[in-house]
Protein backbone atom coordinates (compact mmCIF):
# COMPACT_ATOMS: atom_id res chain seq x y z
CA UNK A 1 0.00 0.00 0.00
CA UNK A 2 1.67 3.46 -0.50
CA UNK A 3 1.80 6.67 1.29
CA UNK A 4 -1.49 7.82 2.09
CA UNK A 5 -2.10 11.53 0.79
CA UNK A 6 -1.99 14.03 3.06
CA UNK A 7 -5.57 16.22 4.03
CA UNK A 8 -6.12 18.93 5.96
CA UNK A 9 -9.87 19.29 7.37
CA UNK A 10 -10.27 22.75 8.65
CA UNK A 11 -13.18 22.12 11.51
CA UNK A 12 -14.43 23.60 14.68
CA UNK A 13 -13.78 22.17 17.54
CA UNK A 14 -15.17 18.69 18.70
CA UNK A 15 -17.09 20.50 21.81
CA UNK A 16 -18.79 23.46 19.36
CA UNK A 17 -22.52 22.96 19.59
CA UNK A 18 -24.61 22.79 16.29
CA UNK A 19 -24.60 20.48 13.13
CA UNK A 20 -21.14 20.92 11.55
CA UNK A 21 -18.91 19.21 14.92
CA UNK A 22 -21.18 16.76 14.80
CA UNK A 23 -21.03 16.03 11.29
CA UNK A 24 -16.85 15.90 11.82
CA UNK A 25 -17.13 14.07 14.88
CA UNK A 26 -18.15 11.41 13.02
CA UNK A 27 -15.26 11.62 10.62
CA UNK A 28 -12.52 10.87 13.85
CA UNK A 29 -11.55 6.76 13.82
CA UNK A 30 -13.58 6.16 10.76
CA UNK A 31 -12.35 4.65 7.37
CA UNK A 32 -11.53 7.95 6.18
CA UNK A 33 -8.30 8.19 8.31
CA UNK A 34 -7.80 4.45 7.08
CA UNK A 35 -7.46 5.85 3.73
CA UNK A 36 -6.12 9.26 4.17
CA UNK A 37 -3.22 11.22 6.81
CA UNK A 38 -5.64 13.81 8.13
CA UNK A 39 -4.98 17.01 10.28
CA UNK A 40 -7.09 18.74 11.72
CA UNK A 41 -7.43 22.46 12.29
CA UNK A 42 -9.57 23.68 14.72
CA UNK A 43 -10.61 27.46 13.52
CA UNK A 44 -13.20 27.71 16.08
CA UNK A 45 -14.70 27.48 19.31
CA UNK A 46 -17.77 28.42 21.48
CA UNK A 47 -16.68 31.06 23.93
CA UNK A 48 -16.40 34.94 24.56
CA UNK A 49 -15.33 37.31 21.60
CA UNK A 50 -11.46 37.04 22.21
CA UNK A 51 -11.68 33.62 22.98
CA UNK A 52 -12.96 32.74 19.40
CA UNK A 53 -10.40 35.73 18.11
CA UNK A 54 -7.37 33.34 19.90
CA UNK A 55 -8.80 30.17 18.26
CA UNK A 56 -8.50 31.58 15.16
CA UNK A 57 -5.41 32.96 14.96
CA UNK A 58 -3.96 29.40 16.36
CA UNK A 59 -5.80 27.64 13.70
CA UNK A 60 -4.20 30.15 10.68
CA UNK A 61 -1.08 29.68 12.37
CA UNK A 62 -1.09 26.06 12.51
CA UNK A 63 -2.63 26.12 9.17
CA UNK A 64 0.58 27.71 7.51
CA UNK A 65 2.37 25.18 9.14
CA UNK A 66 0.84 22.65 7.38
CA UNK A 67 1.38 24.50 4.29
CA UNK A 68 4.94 24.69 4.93
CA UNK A 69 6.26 22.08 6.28
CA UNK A 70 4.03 18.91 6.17
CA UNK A 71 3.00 19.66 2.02
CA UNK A 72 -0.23 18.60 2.67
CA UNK A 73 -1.82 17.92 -0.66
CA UNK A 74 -5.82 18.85 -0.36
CA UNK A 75 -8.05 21.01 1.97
CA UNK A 76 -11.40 20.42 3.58
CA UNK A 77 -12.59 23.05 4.80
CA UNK A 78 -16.20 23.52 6.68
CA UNK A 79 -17.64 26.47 6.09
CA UNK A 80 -20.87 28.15 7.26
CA UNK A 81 -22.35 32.02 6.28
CA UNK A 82 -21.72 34.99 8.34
CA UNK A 83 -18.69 35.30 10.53
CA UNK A 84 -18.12 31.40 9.61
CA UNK A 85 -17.44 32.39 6.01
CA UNK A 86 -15.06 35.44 6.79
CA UNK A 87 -12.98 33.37 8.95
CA UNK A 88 -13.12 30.17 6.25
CA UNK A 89 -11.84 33.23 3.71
CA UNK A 90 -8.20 33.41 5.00
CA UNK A 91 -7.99 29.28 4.74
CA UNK A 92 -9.18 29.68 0.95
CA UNK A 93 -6.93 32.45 -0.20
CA UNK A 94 -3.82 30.59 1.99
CA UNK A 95 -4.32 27.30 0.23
CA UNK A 96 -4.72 28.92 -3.02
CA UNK A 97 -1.50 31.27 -2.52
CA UNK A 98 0.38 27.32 -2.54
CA UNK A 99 -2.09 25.68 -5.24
CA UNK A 100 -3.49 23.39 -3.12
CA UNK A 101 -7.24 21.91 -4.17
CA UNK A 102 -10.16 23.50 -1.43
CA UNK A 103 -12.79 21.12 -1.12
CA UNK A 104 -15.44 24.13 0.55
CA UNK A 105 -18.37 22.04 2.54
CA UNK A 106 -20.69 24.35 2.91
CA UNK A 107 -23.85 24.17 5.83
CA UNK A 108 -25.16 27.39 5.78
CA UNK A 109 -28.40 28.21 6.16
CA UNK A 110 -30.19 31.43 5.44
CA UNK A 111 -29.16 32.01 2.36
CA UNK A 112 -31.11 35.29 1.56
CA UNK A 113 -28.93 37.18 4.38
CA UNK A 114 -25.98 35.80 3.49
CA UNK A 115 -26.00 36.46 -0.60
CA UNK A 116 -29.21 37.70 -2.08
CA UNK A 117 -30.04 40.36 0.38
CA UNK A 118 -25.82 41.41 0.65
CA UNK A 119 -24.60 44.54 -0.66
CA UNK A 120 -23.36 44.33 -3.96
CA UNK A 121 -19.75 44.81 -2.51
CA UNK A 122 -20.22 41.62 -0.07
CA UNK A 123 -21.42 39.43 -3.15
CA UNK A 124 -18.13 40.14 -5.47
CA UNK A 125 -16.43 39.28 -2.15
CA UNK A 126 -18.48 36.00 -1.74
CA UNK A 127 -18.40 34.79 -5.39
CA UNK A 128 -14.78 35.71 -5.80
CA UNK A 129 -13.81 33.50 -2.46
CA UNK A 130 -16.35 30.51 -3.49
CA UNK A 131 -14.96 30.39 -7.33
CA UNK A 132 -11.18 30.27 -5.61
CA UNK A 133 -12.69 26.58 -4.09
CA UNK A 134 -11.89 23.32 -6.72
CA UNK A 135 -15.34 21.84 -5.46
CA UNK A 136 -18.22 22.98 -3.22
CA UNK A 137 -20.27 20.12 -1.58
CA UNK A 138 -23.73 21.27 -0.74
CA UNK A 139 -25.73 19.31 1.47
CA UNK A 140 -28.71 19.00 -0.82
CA UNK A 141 -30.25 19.64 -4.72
CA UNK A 142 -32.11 22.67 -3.39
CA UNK A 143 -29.09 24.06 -1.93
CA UNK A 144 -26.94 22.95 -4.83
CA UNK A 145 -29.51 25.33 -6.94
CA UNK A 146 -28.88 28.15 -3.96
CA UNK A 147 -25.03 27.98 -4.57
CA UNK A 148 -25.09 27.79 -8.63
CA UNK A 149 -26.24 31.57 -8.24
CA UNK A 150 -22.67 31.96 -6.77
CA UNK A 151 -20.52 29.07 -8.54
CA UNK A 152 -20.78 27.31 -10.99
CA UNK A 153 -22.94 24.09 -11.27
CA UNK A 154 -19.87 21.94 -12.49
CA UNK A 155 -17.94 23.16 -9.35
CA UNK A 156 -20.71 21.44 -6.85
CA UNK A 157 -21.28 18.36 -5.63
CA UNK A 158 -24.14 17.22 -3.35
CA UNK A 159 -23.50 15.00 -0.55
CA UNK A 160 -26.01 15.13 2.49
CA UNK A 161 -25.71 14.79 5.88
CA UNK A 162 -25.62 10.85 7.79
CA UNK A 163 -27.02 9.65 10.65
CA UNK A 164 -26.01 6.41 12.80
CA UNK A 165 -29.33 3.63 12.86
CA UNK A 166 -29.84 2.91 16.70
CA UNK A 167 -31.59 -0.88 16.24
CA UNK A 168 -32.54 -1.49 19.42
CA UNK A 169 -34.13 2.11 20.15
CA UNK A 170 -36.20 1.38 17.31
CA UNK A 171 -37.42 -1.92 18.35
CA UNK A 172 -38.29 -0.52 21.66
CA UNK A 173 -40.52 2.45 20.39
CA UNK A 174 -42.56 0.35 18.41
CA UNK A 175 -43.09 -2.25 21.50
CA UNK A 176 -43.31 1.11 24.13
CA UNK A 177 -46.50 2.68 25.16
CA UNK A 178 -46.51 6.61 23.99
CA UNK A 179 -45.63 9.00 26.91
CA UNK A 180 -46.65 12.27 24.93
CA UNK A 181 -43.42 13.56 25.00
CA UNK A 182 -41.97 16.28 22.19
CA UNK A 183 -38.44 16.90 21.63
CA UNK A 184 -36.44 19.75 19.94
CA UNK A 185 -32.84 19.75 20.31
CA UNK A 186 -30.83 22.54 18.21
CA UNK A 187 -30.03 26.36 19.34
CA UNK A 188 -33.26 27.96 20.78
CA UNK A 189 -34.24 31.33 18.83
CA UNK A 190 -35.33 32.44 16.08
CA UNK A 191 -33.91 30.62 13.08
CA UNK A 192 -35.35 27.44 14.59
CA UNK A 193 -38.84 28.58 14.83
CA UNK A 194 -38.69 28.63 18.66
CA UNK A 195 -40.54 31.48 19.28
CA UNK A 196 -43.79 29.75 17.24
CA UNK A 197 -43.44 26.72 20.07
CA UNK A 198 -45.03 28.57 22.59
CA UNK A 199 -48.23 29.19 20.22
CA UNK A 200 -47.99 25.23 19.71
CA UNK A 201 -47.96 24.27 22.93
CA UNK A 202 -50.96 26.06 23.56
CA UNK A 203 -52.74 24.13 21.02
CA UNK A 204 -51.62 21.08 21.64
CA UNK A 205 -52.33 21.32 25.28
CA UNK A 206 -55.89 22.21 24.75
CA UNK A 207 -56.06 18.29 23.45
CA UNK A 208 -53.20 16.70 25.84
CA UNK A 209 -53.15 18.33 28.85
CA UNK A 210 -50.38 15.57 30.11
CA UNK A 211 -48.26 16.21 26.64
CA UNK A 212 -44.45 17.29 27.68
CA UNK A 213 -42.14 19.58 25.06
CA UNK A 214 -38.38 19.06 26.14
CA UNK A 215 -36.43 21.78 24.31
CA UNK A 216 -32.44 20.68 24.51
CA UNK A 217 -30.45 23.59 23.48
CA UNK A 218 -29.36 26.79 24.34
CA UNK A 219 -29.71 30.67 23.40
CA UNK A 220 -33.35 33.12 24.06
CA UNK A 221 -34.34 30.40 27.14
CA UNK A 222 -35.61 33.52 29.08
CA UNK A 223 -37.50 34.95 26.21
CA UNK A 224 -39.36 31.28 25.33
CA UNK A 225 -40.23 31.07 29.19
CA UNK A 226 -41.30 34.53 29.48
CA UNK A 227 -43.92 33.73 26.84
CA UNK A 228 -44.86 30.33 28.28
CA UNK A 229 -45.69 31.86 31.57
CA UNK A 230 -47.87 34.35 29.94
CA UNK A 231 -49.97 31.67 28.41
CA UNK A 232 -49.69 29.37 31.93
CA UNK A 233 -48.27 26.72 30.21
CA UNK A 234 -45.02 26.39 30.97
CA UNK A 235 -45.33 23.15 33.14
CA UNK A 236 -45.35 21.46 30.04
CA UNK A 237 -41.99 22.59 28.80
CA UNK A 238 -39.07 21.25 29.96
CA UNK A 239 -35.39 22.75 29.17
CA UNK A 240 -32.53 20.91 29.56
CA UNK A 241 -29.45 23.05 28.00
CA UNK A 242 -27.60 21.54 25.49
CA UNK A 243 -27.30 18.12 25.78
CA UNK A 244 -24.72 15.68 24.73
CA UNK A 245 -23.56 11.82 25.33
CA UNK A 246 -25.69 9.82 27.17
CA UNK A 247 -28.13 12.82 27.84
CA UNK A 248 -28.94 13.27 24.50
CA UNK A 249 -28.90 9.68 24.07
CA UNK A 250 -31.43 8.97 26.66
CA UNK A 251 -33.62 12.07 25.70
CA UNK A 252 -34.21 10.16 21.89
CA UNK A 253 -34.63 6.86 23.59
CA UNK A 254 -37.65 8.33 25.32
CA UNK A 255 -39.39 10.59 23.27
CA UNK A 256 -42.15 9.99 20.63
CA UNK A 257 -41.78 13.08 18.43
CA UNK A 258 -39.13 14.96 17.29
CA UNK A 259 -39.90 18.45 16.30
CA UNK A 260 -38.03 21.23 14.12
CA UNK A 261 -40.30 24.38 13.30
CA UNK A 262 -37.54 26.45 11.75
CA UNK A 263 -37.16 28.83 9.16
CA UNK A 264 -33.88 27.55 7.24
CA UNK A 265 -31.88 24.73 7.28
CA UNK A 266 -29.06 23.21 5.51
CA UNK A 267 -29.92 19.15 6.05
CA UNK A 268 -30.28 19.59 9.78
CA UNK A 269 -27.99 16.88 11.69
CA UNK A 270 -30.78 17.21 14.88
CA UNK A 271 -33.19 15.52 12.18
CA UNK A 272 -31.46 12.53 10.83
CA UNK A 273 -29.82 11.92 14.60
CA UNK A 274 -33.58 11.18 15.64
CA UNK A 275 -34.62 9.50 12.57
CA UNK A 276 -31.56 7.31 13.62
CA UNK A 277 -33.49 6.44 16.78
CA UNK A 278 -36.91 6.19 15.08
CA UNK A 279 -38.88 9.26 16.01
CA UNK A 280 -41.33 10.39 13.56
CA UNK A 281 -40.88 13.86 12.69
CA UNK A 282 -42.83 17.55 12.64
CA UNK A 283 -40.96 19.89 10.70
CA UNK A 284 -40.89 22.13 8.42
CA UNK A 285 -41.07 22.81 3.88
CA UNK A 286 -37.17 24.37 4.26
CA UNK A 287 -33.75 23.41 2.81
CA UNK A 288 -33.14 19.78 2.84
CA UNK A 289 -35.67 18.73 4.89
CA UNK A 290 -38.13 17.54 2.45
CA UNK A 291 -35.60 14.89 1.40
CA UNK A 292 -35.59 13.08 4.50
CA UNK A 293 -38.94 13.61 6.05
CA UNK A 294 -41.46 11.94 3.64
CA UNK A 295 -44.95 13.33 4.23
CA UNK A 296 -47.31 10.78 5.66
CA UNK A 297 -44.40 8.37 5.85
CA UNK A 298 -42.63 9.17 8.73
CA UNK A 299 -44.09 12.65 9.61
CA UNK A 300 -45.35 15.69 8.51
CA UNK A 301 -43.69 19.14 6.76
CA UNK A 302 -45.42 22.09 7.64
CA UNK A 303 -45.35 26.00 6.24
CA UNK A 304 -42.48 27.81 8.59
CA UNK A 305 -44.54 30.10 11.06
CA UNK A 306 -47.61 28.23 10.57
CA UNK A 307 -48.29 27.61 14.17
CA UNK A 308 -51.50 25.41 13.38
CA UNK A 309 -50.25 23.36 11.21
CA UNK A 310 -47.76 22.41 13.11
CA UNK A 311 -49.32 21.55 15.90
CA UNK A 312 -52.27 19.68 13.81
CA UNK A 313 -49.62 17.57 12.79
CA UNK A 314 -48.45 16.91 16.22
CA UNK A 315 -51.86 16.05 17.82
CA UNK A 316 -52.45 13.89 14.50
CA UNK A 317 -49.57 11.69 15.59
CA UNK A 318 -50.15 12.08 19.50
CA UNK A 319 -54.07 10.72 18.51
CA UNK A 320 -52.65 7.98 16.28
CA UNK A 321 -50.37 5.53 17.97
CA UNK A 322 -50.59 2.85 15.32
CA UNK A 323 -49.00 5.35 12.98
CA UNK A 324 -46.58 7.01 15.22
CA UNK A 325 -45.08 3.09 15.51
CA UNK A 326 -45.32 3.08 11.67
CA UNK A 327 -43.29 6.49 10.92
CA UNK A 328 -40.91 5.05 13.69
CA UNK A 329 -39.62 2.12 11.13
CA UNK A 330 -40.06 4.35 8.42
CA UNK A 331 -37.53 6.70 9.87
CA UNK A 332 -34.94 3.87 10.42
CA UNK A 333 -35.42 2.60 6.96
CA UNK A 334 -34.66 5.62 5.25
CA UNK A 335 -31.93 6.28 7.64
CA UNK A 336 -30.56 3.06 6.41
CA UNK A 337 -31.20 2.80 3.00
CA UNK A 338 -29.89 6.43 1.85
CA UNK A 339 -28.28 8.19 5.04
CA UNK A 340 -25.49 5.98 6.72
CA UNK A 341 -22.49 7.53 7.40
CA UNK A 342 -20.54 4.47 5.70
CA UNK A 343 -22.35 5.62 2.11
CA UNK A 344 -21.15 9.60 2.94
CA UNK A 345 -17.89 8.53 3.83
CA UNK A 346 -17.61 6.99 0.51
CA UNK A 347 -18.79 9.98 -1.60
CA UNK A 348 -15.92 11.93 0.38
CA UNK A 349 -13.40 9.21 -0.65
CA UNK A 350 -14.46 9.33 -3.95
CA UNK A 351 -14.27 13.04 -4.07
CA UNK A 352 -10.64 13.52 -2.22
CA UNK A 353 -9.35 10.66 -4.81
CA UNK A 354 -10.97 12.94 -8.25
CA UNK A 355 -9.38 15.93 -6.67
CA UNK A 356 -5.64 15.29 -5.68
């Protein structure tokens, strides 16, 4: 066997909360280190202003290093919008200053603040950094179509998001009695829809009195609980923080929904992690959702804002218990048929090899 080639994956760090750590968390011991030398760079971490200033002059630092001494022969970078992209810009224009290939995996989100809303000034910057990249992965077709108004189509490749089947979690769902209990884990605010939940809860409520939200996250806690307690239901929200490990573990186990009312997404990690366990899902007609939640299959998409729909679709399930055990396999089996981390693994293989 000969010398394995040499990538560097520029990344946040494995503690960071949101989609893109875990997404490279699941990259450490798997077969892509088998097949490849890679380095890491951590370019960011969650933390006060100068602490995230620190991280990322380390990681530029450490980065040139790389460049210099070790020759390493592609770059991976992870890339979100706002400050993610500015600090992702430096790593670009470094890596093309010594030719290297820039593999840019981008998980952004809201896409109209980022590029169509921008100043024209901020879009030349933004196409001119995107068209220095050899290859953009985007984490879905829609979001392919997003980033063709800033690269070319040739330039992009889609490879979505994986999630890890949990066989046993599913089996016991579909044996377990329902408890009524919702869960949303992601960062609490806007984006994510959070401040609709308390208009969902109401309604919900009204038919379950006993039914139990569970929001595992952080961010505008306060401002969801200020507007709970002005409706008088916040005994039937729980929040935990952000949850990790055998927490977060235990909190899928357990609950019979999983719900995501947010205005833009990428392919949201939260998602396929509880489709991994066999929750049905309630979300929402944004980014790549629609490719992994399959409408009376195993859950329901509703309009972003749409407070009524969404919780009609949650009652729907809570009502139906037969079905709820139904979307529960369905969510495994399209977990394992089209979304196993093996399969994405082997799209990034394939892509490093083309690349080189």
């Amino acid at each position: 066997m000969g010398k394995k080639k040499k990538v560097c994956m520029v990344v946040q760090n494995p503690m960071v909360k949101g989609g893109i750590a875990a997404v490279v968390n699941g990259y450490r011991n798997s077969i892509l280190e088998q097949e490849f030398n890679i380095r890491y760079v951590e370019s960011y971490k969650d933390g006060r202003k100068f602490t995230k200033l620190l991280k990322a002059i380390v990681g530029y630092l450490h980065f040139a290093k790389l460049l210099l001494l070790e020759k390493i022969e592609l770059v991976h970078i992870h890339s979100s919008f706002g400050p993610s992209f500015y600090r992702k810009l430096f790593f670009i224009y470094m890596a093309n200053w010594f030719n290297k290939p820039v593999i840019n995996h981008c998980h952004g989100a809201d896409f109209d603040s980022f590029y169509l809303n921008a100043s024209h000034r901020k879009k030349r910057i933004i196409e001119k950094t995107y068209n220095k990249c050899t290859m953009v992965i985007a984490l879905s077709d829609e979001w392919k179509e997003r980033l063709s108004m800033i690269v070319s189509p040739a330039k992009i490749i889609v490879i979505e998001n994986y999630s890890t089947i949990h066989e046993d979690a599913i089996k016991y769902k579909v044996k377990k009695e329902m408890n009524q209990q919702i869960l949303f884990l992601g960062e609490i605010g806007q984006r994510k829809g959070c401040y609709d939940i308390p208009d969902v809860v109401e309604k919900v409520v009204e038919k379950f009195p006993d039914a139990k939200f569970v929001l595992g996250g952080s961010g505008d806690i306060d401002q969801i609980k200020s507007l709970l307690i002005k409706k008088g239901i916040e005994k039937n929200v729980l929040f935990t923080g952000w949850v990790r490990g055998q927490e977060k573990d235990k909190l899928l186990r357990e609950s019979d929904i999983f719900f995501l009312p947010s205005y833009n997404e990428g392919m949201p990690m939260a998602i396929l992690d509880a489709m991994g366990y066999g929750l049905p899902i309630v979300s929402t007609l944004v980014g790549g959702i629609p490719k992994i939640v399959k409408e009376g299959k195993n859950g329901y998409l509703c309009k972003p804002g749409n407070a009524q729909e969404l919780s009609d679709a949650l009652i729907k399930l809570l009502n139906d218990e037969s079905a709820c055990k139904r979307y529960s396999n369905s969510s495994g089996e399209i977990v394992k048929q089209k979304y196993s981390l093996e399969k994405h693994i082997n799209q990034l293989i394939k892509l490093y090899k083309n690349n080189f």
